[in-house]
Protein backbone atom coordinates (compact mmCIF):
# COMPACT_ATOMS: atom_id res chain seq x y z
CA UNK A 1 169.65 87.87 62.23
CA UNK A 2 166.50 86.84 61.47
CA UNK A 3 163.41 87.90 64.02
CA UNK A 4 160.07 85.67 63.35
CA UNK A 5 156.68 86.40 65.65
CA UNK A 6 153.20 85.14 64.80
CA UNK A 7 151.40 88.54 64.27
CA UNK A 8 147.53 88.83 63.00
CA UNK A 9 146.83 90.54 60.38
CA UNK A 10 143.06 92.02 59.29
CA UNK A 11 142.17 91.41 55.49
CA UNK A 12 139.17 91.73 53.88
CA UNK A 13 137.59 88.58 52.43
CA UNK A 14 134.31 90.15 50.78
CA UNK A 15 132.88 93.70 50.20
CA UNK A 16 128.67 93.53 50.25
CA UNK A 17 127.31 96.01 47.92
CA UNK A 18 125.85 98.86 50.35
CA UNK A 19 122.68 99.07 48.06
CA UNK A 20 121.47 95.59 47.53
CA UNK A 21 123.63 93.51 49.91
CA UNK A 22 125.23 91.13 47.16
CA UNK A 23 128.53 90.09 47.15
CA UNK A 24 131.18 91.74 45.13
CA UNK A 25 133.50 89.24 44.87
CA UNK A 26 134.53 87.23 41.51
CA UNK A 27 135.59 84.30 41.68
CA UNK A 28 139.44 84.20 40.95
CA UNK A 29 139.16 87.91 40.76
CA UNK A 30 138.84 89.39 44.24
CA UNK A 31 136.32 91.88 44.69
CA UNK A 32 135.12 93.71 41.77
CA UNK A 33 133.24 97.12 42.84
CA UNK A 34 132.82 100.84 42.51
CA UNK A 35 133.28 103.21 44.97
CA UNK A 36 131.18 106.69 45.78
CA UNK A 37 133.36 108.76 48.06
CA UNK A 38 133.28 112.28 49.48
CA UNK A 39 135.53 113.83 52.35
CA UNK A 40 133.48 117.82 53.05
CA UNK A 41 135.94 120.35 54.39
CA UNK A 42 135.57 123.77 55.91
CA UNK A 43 133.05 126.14 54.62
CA UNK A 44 130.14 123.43 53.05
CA UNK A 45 127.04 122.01 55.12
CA UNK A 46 128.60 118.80 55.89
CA UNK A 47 131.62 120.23 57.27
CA UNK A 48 134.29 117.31 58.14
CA UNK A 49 131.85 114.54 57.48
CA UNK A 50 132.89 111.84 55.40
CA UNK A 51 131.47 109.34 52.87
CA UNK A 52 132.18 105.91 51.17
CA UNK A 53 129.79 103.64 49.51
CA UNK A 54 130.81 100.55 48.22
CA UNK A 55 128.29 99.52 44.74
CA UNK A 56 127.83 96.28 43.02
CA UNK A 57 128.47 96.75 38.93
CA UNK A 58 124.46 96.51 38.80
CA UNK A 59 124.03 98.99 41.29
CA UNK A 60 126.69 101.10 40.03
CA UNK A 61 125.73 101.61 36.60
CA UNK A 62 122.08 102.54 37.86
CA UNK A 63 123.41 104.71 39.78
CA UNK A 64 125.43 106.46 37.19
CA UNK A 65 122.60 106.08 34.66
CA UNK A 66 120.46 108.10 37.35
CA UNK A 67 123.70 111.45 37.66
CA UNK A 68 123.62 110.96 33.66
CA UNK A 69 119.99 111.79 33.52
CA UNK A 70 119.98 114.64 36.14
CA UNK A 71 122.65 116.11 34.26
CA UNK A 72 120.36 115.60 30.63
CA UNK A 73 117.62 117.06 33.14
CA UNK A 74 119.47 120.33 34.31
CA UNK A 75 121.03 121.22 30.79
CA UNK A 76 118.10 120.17 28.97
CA UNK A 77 117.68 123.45 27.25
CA UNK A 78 120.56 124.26 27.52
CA UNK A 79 122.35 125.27 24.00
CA UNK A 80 126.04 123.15 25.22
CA UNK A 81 125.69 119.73 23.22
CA UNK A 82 124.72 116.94 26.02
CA UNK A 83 126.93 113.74 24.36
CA UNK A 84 126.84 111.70 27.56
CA UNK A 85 127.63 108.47 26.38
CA UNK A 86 130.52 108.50 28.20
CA UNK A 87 128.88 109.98 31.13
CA UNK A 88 132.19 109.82 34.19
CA UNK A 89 133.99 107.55 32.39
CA UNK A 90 137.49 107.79 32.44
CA UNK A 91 139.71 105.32 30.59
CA UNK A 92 138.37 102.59 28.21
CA UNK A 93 140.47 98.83 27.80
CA UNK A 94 142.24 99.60 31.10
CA UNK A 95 142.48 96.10 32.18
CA UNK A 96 145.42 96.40 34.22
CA UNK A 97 144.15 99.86 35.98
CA UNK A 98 147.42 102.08 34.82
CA UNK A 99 145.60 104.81 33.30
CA UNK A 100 145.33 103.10 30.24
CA UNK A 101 143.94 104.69 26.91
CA UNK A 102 142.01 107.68 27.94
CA UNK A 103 138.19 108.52 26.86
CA UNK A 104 138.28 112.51 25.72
């Protein structure tokens, strides 16, 4: 037997970038953005606070350009070879986001 009911549903039709306020969505895509999380357990400063901010690609890649230099910036004399190219990268030609072809 077969049970129907009109139920409502919430979706999300857009996510704004939390930096500059632009949309994130692609036509025919969806929404294309990065995401900057962080859940802080027992023991550190922020204990059970948690974090999500939802980036632009513009806004993202500043953003990661900005960790890649701090990182240049704390190991610059540092005698570990500082390649950061691929700065938090993880997978490269991963169109279908399986895992793909991995970076190291």
């Amino acid at each position: 037997m077969k049970i129907a009911a009109m139920e409502q549903a919430e979706s999300v039709r857009d996510v704004l970038c939390d930096v500059c306020g632009t949309s994130t969505r692609i036509q025919g895509d969806g929404s294309q953005f990065g995401t900057l999380r962080a859940s802080w357990g027992y023991g550190s400063a922020h204990d059970g606070e948690r974090y999500e901010v939802h980036l632009c690609e513009p806004c993202f890649f500043r953003t990661l350009s900005g960790l890649s230099r701090d990182r240049m910036v704390n190991f610059m004399f540092s005698e570990e070879d500082q390649d950061l190219s691929d700065f938090g990268r993880v997978a490269r030609d991963d169109l279908s986001n399986d895992g793909g072809n991995s970076v190291t």
